[in-house]
N, C-alpha and C. Protein backbone atom coordinates (compact mmCIF):
# COMPACT_ATOMS: atom_id res chain seq x y z
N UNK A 1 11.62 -148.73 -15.74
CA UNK A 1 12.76 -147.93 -16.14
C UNK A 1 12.61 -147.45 -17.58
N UNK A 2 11.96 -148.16 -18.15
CA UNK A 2 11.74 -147.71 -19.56
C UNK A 2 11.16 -146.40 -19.46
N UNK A 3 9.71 -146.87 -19.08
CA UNK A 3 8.91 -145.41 -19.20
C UNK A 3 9.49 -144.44 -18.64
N UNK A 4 10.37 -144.64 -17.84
CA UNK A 4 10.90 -143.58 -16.92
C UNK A 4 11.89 -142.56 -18.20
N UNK A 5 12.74 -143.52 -18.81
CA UNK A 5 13.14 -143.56 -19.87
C UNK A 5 12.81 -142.25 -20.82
N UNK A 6 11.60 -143.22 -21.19
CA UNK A 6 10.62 -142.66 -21.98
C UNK A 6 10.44 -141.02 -21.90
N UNK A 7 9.65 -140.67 -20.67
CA UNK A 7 9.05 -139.87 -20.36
C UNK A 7 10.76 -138.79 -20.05
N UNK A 8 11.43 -139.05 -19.77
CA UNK A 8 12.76 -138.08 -20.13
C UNK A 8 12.74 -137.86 -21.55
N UNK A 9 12.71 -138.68 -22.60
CA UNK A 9 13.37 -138.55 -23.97
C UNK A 9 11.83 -137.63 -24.23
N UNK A 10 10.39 -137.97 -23.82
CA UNK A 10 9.91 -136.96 -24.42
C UNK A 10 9.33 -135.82 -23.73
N UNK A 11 10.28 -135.14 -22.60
CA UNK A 11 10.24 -134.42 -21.85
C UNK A 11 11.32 -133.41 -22.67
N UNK A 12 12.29 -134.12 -23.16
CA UNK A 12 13.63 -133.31 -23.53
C UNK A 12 13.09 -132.63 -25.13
N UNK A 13 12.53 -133.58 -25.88
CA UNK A 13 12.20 -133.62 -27.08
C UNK A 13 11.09 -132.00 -27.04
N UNK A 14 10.28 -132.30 -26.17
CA UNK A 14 9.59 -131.03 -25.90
C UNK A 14 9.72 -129.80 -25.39
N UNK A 15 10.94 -129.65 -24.68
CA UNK A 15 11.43 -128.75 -24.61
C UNK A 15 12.47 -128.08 -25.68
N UNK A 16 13.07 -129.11 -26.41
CA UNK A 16 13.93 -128.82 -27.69
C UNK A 16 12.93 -128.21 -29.01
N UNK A 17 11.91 -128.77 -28.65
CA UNK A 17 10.90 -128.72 -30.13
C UNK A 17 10.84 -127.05 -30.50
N UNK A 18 10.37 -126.03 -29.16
CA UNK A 18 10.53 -124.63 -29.41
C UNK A 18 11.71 -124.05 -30.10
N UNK A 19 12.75 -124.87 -29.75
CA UNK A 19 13.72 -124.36 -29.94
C UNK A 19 14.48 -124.27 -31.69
N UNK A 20 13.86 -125.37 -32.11
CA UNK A 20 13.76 -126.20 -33.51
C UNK A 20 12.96 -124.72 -34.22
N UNK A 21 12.15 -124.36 -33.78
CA UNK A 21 10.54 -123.96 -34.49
C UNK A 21 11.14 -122.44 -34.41
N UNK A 22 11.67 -121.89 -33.46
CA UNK A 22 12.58 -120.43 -33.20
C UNK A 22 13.44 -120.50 -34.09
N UNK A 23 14.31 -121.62 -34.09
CA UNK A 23 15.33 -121.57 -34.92
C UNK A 23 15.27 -120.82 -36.59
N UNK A 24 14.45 -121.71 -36.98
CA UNK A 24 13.41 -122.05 -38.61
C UNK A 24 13.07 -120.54 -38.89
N UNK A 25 11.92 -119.98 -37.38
CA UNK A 25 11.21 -119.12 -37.65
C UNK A 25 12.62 -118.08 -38.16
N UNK A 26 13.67 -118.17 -37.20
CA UNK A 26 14.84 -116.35 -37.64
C UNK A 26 14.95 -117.32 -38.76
N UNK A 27 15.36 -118.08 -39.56
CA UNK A 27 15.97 -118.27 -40.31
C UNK A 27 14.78 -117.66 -41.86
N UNK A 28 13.49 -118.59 -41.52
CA UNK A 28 12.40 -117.82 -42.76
C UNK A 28 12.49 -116.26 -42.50
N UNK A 29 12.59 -115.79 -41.07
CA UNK A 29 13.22 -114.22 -41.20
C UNK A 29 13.77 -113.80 -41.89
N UNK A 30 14.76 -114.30 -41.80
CA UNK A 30 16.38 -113.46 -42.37
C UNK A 30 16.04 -113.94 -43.96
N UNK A 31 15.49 -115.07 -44.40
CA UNK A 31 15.03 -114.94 -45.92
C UNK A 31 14.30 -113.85 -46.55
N UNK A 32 13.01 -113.66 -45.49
CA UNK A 32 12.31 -112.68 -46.10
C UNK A 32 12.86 -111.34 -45.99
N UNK A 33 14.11 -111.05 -45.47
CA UNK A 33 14.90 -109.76 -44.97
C UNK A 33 16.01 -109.59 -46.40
N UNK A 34 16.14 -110.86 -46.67
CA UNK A 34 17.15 -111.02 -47.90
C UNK A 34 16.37 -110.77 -48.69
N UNK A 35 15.08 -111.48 -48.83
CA UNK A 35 14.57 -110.72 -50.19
C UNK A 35 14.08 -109.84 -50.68
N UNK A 36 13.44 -109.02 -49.85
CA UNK A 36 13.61 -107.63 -49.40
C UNK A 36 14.79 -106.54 -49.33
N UNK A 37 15.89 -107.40 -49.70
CA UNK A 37 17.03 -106.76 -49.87
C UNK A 37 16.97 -106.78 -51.10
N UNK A 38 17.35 -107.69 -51.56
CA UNK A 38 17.60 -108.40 -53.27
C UNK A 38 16.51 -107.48 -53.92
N UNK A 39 14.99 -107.24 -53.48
CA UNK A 39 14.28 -106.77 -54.76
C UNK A 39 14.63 -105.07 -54.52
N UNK A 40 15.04 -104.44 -53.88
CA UNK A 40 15.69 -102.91 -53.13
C UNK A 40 16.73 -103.12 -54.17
N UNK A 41 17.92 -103.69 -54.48
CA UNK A 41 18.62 -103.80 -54.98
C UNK A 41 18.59 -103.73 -56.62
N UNK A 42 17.27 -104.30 -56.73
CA UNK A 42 16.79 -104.50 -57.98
C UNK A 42 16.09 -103.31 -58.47
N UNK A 43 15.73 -102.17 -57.56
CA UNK A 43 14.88 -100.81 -57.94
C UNK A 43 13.62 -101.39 -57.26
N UNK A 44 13.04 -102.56 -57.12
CA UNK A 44 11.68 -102.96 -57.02
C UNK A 44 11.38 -102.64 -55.44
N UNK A 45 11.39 -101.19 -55.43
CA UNK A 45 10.51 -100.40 -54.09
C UNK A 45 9.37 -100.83 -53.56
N UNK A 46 9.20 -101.02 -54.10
CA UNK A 46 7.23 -101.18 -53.72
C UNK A 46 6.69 -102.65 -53.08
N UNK A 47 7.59 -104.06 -54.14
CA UNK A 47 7.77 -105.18 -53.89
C UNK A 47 8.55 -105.63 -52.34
N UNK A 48 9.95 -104.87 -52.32
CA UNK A 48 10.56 -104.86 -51.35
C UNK A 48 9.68 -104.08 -49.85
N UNK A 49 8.99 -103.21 -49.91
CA UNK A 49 8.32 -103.04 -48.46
C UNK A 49 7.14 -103.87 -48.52
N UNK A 50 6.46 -104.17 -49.57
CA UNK A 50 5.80 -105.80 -49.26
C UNK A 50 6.72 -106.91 -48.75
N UNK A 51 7.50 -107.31 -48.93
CA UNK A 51 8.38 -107.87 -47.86
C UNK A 51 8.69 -107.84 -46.75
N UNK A 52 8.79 -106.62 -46.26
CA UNK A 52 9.27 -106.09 -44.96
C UNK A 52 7.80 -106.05 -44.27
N UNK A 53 6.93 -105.43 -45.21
CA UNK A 53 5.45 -105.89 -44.41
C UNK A 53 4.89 -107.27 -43.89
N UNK A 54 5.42 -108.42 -44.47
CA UNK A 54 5.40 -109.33 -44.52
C UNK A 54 6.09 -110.16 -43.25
N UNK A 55 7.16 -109.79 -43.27
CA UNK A 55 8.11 -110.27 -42.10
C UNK A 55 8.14 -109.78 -40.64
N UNK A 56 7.54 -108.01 -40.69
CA UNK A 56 6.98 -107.65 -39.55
C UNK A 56 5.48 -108.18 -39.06
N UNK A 57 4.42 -108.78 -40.02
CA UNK A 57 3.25 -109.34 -39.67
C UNK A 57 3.62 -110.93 -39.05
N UNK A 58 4.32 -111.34 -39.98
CA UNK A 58 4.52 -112.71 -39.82
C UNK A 58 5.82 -113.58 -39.13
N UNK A 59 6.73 -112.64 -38.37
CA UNK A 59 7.64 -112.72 -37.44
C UNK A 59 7.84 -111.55 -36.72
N UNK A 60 6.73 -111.63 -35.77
CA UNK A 60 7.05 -110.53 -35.03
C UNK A 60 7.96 -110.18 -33.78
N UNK A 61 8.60 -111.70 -33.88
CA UNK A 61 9.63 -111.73 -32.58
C UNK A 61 10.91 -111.64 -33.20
N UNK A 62 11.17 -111.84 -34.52
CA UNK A 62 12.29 -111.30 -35.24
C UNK A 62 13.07 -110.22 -35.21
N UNK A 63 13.49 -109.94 -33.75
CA UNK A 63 13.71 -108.33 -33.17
C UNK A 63 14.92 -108.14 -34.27
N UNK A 64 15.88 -108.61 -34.84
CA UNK A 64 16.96 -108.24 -35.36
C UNK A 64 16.96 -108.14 -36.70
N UNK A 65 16.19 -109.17 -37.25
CA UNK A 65 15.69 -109.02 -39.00
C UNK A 65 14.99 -107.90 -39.19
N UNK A 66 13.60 -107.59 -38.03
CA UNK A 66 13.14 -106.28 -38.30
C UNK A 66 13.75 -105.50 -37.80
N UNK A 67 14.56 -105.16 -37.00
CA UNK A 67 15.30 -103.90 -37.04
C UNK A 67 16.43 -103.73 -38.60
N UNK A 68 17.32 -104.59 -38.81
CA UNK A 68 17.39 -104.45 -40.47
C UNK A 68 16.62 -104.31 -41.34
N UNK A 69 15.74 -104.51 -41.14
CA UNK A 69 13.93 -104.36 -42.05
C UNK A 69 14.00 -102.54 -41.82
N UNK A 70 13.93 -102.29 -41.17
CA UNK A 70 13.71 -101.11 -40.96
C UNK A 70 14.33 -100.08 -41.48
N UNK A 71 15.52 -100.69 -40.99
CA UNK A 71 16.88 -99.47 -41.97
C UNK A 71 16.77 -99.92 -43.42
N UNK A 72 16.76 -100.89 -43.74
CA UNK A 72 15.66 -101.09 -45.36
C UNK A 72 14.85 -99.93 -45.79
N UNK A 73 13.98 -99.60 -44.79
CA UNK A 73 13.01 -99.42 -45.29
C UNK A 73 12.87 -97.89 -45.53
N UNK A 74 13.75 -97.67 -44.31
CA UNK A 74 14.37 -95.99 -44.71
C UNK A 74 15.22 -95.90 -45.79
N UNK A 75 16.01 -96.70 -45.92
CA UNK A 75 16.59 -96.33 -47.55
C UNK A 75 15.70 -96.60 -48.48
N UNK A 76 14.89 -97.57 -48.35
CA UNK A 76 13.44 -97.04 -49.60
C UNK A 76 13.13 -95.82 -49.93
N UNK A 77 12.66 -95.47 -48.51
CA UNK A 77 11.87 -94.26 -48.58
C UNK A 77 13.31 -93.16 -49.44
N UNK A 78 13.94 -93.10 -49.04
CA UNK A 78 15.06 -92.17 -48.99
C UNK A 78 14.90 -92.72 -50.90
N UNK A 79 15.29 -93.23 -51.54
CA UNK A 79 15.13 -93.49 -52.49
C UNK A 79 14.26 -93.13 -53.31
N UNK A 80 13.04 -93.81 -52.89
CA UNK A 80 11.97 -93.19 -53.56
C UNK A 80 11.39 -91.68 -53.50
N UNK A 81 11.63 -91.46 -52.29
CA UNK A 81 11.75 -89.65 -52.22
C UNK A 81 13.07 -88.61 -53.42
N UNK A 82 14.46 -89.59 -53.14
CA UNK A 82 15.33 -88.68 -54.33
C UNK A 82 14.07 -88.83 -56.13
N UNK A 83 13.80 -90.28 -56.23
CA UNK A 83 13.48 -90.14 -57.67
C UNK A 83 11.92 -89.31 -57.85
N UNK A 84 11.03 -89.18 -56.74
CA UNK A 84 10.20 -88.21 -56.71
C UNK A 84 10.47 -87.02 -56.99
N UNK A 85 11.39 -86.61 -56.25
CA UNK A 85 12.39 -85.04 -56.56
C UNK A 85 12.82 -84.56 -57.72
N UNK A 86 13.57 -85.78 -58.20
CA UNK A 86 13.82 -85.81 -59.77
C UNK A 86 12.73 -85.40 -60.69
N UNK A 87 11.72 -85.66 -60.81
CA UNK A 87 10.71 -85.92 -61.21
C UNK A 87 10.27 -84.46 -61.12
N UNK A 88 9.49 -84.35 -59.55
CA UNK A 88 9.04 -83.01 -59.53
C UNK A 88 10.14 -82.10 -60.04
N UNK A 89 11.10 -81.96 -59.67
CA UNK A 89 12.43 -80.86 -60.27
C UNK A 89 12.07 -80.36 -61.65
N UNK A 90 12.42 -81.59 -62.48
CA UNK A 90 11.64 -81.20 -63.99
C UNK A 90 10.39 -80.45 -64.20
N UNK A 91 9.52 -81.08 -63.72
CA UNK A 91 8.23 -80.48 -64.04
C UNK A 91 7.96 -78.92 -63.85
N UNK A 92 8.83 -78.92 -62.10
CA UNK A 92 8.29 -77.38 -61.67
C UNK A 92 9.42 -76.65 -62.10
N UNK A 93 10.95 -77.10 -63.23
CA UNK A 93 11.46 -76.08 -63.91
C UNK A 93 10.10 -75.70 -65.33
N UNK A 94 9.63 -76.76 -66.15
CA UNK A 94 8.94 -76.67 -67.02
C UNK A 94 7.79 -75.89 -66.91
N UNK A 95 7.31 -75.95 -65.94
CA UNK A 95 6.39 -75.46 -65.33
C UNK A 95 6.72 -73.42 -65.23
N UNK A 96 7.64 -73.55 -64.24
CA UNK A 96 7.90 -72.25 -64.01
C UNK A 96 8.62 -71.32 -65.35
N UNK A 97 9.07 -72.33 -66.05
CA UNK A 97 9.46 -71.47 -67.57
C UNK A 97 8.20 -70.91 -68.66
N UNK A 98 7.05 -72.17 -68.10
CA UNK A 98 5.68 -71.38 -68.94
C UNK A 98 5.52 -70.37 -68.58
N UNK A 99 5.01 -70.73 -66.94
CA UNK A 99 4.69 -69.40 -65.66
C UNK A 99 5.23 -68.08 -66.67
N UNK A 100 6.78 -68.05 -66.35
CA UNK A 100 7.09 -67.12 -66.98
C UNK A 100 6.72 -66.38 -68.14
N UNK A 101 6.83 -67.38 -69.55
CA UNK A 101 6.27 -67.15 -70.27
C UNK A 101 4.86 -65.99 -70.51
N UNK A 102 4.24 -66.56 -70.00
CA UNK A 102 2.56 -66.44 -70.01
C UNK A 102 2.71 -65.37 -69.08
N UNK A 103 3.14 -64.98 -68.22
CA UNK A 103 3.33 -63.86 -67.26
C UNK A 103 3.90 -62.91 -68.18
N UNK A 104 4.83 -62.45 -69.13
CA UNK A 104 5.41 -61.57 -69.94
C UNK A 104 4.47 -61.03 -71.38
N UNK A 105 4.12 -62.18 -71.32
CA UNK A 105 2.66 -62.02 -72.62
C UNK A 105 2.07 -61.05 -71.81
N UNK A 106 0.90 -61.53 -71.18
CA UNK A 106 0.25 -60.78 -69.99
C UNK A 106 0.14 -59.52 -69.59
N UNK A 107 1.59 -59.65 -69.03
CA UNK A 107 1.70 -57.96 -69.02
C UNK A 107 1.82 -57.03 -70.16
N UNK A 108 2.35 -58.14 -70.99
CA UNK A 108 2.10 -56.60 -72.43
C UNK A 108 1.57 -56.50 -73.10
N UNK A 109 -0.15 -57.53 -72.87
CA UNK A 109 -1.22 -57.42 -73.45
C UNK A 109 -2.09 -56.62 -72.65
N UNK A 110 -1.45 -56.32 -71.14
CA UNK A 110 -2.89 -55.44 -70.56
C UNK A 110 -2.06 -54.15 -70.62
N UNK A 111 -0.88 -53.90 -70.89
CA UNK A 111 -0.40 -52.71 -71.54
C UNK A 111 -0.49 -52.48 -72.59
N UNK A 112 -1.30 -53.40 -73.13
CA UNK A 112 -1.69 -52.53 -74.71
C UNK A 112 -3.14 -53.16 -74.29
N UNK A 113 -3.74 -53.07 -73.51
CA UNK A 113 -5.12 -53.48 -73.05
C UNK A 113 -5.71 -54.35 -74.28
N UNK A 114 -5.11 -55.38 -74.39
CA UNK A 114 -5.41 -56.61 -74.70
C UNK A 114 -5.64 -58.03 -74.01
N UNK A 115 -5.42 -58.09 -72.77
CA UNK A 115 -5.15 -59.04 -72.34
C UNK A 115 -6.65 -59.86 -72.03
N UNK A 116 -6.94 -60.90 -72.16
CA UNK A 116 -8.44 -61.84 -72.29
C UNK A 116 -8.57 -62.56 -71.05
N UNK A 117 -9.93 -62.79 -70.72
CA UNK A 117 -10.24 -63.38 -69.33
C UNK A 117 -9.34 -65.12 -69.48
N UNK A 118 -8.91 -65.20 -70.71
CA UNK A 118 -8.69 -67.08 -71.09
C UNK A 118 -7.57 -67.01 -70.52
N UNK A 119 -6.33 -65.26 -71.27
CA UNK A 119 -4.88 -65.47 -71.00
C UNK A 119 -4.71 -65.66 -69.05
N UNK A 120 -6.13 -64.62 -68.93
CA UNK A 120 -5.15 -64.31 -67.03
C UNK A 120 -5.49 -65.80 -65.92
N UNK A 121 -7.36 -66.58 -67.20
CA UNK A 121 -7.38 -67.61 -66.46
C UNK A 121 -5.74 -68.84 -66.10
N UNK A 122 -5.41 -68.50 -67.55
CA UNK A 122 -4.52 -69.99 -67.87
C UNK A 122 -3.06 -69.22 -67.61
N UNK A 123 -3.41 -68.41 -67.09
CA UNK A 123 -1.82 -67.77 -65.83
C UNK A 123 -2.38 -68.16 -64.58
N UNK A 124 -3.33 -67.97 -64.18
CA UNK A 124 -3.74 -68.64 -62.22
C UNK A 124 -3.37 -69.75 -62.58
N UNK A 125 -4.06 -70.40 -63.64
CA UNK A 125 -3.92 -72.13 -63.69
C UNK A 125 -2.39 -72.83 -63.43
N UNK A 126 -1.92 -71.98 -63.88
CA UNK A 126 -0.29 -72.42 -64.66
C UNK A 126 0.10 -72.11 -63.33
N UNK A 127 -0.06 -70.73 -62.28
CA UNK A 127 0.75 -70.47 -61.33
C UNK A 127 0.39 -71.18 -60.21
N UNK A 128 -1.03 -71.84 -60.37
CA UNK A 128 -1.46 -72.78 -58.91
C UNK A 128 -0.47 -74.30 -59.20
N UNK A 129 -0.75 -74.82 -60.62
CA UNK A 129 -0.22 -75.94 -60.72
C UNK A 129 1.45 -75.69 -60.45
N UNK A 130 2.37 -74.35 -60.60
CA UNK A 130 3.55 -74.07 -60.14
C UNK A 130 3.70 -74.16 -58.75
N UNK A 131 3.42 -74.01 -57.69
CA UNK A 131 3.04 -73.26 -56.63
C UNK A 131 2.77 -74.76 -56.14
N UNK A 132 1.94 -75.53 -56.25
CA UNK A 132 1.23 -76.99 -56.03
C UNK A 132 2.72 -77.56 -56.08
N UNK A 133 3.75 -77.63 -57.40
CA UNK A 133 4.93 -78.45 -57.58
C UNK A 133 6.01 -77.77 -56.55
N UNK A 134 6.23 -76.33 -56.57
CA UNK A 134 7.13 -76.14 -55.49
C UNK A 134 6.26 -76.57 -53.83
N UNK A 135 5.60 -76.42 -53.72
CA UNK A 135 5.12 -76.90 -52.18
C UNK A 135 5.67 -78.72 -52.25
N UNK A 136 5.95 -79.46 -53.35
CA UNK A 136 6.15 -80.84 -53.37
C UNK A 136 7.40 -81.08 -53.53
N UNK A 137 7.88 -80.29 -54.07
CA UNK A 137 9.48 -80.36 -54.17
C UNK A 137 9.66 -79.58 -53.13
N UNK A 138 9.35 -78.93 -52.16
CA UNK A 138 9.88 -78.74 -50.61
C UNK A 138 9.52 -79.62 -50.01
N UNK A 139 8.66 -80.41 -50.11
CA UNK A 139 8.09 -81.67 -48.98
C UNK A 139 9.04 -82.57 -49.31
N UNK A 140 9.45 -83.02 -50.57
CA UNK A 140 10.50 -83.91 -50.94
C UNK A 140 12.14 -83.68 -50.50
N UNK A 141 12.08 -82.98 -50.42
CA UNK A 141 13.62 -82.04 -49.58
C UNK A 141 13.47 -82.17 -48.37
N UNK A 142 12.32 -81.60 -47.71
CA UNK A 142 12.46 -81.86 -45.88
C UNK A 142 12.74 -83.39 -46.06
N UNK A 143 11.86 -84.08 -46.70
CA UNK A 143 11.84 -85.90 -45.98
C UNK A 143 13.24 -86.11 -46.71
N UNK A 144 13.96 -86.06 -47.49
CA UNK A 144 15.13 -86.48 -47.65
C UNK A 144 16.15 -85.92 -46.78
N UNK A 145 15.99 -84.94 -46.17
CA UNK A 145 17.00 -84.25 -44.80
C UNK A 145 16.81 -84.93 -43.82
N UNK A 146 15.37 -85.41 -43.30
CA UNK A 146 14.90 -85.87 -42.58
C UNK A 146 15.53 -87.47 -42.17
N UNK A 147 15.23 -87.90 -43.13
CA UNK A 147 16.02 -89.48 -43.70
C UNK A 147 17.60 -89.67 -43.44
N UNK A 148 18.58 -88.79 -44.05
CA UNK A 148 19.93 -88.33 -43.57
C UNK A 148 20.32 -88.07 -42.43
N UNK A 149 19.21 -87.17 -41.62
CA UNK A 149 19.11 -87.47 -40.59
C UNK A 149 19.40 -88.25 -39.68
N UNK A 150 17.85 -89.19 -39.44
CA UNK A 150 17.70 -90.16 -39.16
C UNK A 150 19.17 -91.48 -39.02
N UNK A 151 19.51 -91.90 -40.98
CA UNK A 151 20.28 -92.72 -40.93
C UNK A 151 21.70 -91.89 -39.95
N UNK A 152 22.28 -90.49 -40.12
CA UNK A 152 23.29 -90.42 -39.27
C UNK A 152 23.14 -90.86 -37.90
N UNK A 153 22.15 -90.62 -37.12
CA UNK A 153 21.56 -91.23 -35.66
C UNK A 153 21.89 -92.72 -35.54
N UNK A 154 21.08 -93.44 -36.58
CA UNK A 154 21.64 -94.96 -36.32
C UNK A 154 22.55 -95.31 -36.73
């Protein structure tokens, strides 16, 4: 009767043990989901989807942490795309105020047929590197529509 005993208590024990180890595992989930929150919170973009990389490699049955992982991770992106924007915005106003610039010279140096192979080089230059920033500040606009998107859907 003992062993009989026995062999129940570690029949039960072994079937409970998964259950112990599932438990633990959502719970180190939902940590690494928190901290991944906490460093998002903190500005620390980059740190925070190392996290989320982390928790999708290393709990991959965590269907509910990574689906919060996820919507994380779109507000990253969404984030880091507005302060990209920011960024480019400046440049390709700065940018397009040289453009200008150097475009008005230009023309009224080859109307007084002055204008030098240096001025019309460092107008292509100025208008590719313009041209380069607006093509990036439209890419930064679609993915932030895109993102708005998205979050209205879920």
């Amino acid at each position: 009767m003992i062993q009989h005993s026995t062999l129940i208590t570690a029949a039960l024990l072994i079937l409970l043990l998964p259950c112990g180890c599932a438990s633990d595992a959502k719970q180190e989930a939902d940590n690494l989901l928190k901290n991944a929150e906490s460093l998002y919170n903190r500005g620390l973009y980059e740190q925070a989807l190392l996290s989320l990389d982390s928790l999708r490699h290393i709990y991959p049955n965590a269907i509910e942490a990574r689906k919060r992982g996820l919507r994380l991770k779109q507000s990253i992106a969404l984030k880091q795309a507005q302060a990209d924007l920011a960024v480019t915005d400046s440049a390709l106003q700065a940018v397009s105020a040289d453009y200008a610039y150097q475009r008005d010279k230009v023309e009224r140096d080859r109307a007084n047929l002055r204008a030098t192979k240096e001025e019309l080089d460092m107008l292509a230059r100025t208008k590719m590197v313009r041209d380069s920033l607006q093509v990036r500040f439209d890419v930064q606009c679609a993915k932030i529509k895109y993102i708005h998107k998205r979050q209205k859907e879920d």
